[in-house]
Structures are given as C-alpha cells and as structure tokens.
Protein backbone atom coordinates (compact mmCIF):
# COMPACT_ATOMS: atom_id res chain seq x y z
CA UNK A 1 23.02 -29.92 28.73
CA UNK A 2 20.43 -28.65 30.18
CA UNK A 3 19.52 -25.26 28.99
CA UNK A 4 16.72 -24.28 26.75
CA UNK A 5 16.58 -22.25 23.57
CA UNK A 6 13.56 -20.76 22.17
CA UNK A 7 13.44 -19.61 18.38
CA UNK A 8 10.23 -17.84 18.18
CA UNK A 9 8.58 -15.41 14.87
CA UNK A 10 6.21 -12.96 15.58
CA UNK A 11 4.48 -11.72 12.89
CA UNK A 12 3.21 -8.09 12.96
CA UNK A 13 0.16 -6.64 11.49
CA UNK A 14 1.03 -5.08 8.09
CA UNK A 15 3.23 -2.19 8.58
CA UNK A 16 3.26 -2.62 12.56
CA UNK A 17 6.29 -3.78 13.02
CA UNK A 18 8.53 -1.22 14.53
CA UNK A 19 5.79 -0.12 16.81
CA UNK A 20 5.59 -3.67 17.84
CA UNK A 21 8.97 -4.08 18.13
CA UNK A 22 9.59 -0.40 20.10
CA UNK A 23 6.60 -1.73 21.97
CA UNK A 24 8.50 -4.97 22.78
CA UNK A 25 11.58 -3.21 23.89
CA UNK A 26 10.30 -0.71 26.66
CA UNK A 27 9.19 -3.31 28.10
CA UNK A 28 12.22 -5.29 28.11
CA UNK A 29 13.01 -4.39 31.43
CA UNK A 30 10.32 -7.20 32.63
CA UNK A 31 12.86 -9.74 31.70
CA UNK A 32 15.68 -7.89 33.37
CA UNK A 33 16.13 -9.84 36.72
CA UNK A 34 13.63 -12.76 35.14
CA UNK A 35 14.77 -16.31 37.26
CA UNK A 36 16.78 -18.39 34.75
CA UNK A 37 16.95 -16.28 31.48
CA UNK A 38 20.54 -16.17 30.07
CA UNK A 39 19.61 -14.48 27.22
CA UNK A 40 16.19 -13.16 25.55
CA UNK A 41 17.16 -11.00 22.05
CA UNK A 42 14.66 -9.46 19.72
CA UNK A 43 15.75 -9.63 15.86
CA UNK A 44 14.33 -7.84 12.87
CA UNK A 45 13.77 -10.02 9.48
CA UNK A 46 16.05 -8.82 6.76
CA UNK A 47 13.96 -9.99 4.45
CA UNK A 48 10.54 -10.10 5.66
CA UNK A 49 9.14 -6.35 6.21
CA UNK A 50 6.46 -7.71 9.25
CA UNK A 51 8.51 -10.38 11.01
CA UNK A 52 10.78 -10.12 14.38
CA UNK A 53 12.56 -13.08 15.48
CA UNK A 54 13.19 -13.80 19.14
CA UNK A 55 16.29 -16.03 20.21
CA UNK A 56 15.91 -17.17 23.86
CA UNK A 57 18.36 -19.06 26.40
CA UNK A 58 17.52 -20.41 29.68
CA UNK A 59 18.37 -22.13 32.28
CA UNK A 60 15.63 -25.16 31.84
CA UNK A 61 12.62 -25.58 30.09
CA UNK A 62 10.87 -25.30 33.32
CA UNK A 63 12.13 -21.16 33.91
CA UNK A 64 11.01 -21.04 30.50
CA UNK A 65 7.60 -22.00 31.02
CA UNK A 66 7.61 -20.10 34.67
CA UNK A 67 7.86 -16.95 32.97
CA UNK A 68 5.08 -17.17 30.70
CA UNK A 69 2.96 -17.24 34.10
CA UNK A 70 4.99 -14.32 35.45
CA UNK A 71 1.79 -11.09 35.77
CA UNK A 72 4.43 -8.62 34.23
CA UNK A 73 5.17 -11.16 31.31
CA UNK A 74 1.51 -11.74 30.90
CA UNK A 75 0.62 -7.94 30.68
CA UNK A 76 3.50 -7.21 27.90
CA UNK A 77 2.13 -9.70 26.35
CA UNK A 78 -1.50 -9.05 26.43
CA UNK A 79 -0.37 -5.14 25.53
CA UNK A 80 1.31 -6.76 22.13
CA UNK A 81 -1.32 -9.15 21.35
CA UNK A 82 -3.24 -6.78 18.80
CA UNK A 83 -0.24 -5.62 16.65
CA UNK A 84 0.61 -9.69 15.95
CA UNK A 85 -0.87 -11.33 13.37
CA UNK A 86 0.94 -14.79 13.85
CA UNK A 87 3.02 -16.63 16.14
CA UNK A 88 5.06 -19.68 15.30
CA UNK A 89 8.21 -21.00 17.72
CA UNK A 90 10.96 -23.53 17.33
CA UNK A 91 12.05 -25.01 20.47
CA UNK A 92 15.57 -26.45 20.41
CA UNK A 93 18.52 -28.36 22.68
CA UNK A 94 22.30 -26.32 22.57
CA UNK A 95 24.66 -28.65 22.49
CA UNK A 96 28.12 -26.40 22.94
CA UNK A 97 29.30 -23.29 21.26
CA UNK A 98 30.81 -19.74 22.61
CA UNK A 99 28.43 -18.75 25.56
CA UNK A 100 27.75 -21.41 26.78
C-alpha cells in the first residue's frame, strides 16, 4: 500500500492548549483542497492536560512532504510555533482496515 500515516504530538505551552488547538482549527481550511491528504484530524490527550495528537493519511509520503513546503502550511505553522513547547511524530505504513 502506498499511503502514508503520520502520528504526530504537539505539545503546548503550559495551559495553551485550547488556544493552540482553536488556533489550529481556523486554520484548517489550509488543508481543505491540500493535493493527496485523505485525512488530517486533530485529537486532544485525555490524559495529558498540554498535548494534541494529530492522525494524518495521505496519498504518499511524497504529498506528505509537499505540503510542509506549501506557503499557507508554512504560515499556520509559523503562527503556532510559539504556543508549542515540543514536537515528536511517529511515521507509520497502513496495511488494511475500514477506510481504506
């Protein structure tokens, strides 16, 4: 299969996380029409009061890695940048399942 699924934790400053999450949100939009994204879903930690998790499909790794060159994608992100404190991601390979 070729798709490619992004896991990725953002974690806000201290008490910043619904503003960076709101923040993320508005400017959802960006993505709306993005080549090759299936799916790009912004998650809220249950358990961890500063953490959003971000669940990504697309088509290929390759429209994965042109939209983090895309100027709109760039801007969102530098307009995030100073409510995150950290940034880790998991990259992994579907294999099957219901929507796929």
């Amino acid at each position: 299969m070729s798709k490619y699924t992004m896991f990725g934790q953002l974690k806000a400053q201290p008490g910043k996380r619904d503003e960076l999450a709101k923040m993320m949100l508005e400017s959802s939009e960006t993505l709306q029409g993005m080549e090759g994204c299936i799916f790009y879903i912004l998650n809220e930690s249950v358990n961890e009061p500063d953490v959003l998790w971000i669940m990504e499909l697309w088509e290929s790794a390759e429209a994965h890695a042109a939209s983090l060159k895309d100027e709109k994608v760039r801007a969102v992100i530098e307009q995030c940048k100073p409510l995150i404190a950290g940034v880790s991601a998991v990259p992994v390979r579907p294999i099957g399942g219901k929507g796929l």
